[in-house]
Protein backbone atom coordinates (compact mmCIF):
# COMPACT_ATOMS: atom_id res chain seq x y z
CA UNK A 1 95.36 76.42 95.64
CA UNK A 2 97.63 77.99 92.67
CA UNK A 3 98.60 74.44 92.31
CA UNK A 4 95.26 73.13 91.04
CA UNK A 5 94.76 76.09 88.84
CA UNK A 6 98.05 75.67 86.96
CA UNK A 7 98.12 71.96 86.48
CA UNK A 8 94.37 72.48 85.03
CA UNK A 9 95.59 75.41 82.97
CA UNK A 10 98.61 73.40 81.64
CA UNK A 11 96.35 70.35 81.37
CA UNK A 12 94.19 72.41 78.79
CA UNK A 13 96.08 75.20 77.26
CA UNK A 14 99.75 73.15 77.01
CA UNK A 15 99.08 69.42 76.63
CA UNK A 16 97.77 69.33 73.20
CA UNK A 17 99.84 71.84 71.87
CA UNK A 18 102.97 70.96 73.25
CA UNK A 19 101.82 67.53 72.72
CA UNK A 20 101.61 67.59 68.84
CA UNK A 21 105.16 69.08 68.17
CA UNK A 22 107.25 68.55 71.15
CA UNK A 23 108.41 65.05 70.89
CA UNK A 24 107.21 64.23 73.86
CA UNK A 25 104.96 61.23 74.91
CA UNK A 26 102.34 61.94 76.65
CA UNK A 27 103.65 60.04 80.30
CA UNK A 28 106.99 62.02 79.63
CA UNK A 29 104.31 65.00 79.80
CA UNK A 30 102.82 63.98 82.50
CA UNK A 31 106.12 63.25 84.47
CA UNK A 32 107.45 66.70 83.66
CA UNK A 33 103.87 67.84 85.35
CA UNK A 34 104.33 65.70 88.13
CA UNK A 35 107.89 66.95 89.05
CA UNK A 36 106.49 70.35 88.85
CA UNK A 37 103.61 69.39 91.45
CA UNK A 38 106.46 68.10 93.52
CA UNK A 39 108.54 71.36 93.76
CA UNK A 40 104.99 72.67 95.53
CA UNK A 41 104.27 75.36 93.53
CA UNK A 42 102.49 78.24 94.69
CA UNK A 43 100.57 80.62 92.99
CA UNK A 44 101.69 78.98 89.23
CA UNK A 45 105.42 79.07 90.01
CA UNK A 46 108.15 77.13 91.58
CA UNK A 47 111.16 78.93 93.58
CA UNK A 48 114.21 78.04 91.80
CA UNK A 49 116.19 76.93 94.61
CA UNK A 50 114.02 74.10 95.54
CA UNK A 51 114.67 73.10 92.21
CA UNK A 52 118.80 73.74 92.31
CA UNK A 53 118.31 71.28 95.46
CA UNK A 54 116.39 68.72 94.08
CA UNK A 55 119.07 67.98 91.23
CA UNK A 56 122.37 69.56 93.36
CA UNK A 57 124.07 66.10 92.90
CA UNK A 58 122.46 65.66 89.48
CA UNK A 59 125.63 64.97 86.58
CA UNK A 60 123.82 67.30 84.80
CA UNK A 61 123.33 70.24 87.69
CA UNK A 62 125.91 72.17 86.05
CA UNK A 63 123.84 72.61 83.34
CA UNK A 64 120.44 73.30 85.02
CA UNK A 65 121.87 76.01 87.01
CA UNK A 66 123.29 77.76 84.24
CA UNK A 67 120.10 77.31 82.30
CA UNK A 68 117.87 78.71 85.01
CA UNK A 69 120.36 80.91 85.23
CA UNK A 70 119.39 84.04 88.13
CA UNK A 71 115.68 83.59 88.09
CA UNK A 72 114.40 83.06 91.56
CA UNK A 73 111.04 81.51 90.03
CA UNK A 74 109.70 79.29 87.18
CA UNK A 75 106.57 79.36 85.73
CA UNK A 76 105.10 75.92 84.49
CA UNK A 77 105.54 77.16 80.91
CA UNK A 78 109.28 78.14 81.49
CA UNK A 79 109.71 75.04 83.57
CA UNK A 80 108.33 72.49 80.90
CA UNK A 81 110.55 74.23 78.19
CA UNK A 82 113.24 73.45 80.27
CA UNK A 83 112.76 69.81 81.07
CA UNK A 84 111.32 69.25 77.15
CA UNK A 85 114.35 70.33 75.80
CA UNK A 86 116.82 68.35 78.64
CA UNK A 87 114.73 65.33 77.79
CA UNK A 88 114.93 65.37 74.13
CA UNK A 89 118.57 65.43 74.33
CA UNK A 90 118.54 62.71 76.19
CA UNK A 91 116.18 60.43 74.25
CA UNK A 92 118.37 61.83 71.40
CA UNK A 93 121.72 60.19 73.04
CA UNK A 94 120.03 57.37 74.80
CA UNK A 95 117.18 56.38 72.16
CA UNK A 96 116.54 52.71 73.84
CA UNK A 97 116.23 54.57 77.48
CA UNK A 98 112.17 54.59 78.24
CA UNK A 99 112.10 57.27 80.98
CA UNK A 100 109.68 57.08 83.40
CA UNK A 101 108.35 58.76 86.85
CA UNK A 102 106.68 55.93 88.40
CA UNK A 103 109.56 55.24 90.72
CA UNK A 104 109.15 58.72 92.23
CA UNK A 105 112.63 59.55 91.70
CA UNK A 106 112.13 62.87 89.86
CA UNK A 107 115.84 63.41 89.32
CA UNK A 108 115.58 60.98 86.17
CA UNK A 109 115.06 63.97 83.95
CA UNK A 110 118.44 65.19 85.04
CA UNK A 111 120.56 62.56 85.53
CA UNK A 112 122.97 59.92 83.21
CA UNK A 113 120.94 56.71 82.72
């Protein structure tokens, strides 16, 4: 339901934007989508804690929390900002690491290769 509209809004409104200038490949964009999709968003946002969950035993869970800070709920916008910046730092520090979703474990965006 809001799930469909958002991933078609992002689909059209953020992927070529954020595309061009974020650093990001376009499967890294796709895998932050697809962790977003998985955290069953509904109405266009995703409740917080599910997230705090999904990456409680994440090395870098510290840091999420704190960065999500008290918001109960995450737009995809706010969401993709999130994960684009966490995954640029990594691909910064780990520049041979090729991160990918296929797997299905979404915690690779927060996690120590």
């Amino acid at each position: 339901m809001g799930n469909n509209n958002i991933t078609s809004t992002c689909n059209q409104n953020i992927s070529q934007s954020c595309q061009q200038n974020s650093g990001l490949t376009q499967q890294e964009f796709e895998g932050i989508k697809n962790v977003f999709n998985s955290l069953l968003p509904k109405d266009g946002v995703i409740n917080t804690e599910k997230l705090r969950k999904l990456y409680r035993d994440s090395f870098d869970a510290p840091k999420l929390n704190n960065e999500i800070g008290d918001r109960e709920t995450l737009t995809f916008e706010e969401f993709y900002e999130l994960m684009r910046i966490n995954m640029l730092e990594k691909k910064k520090k780990f520049p041979n690491v090729e991160f990918n979703d296929e797997d299905g474990n979404v915690q690779c965006f927060f996690c120590q290769p």
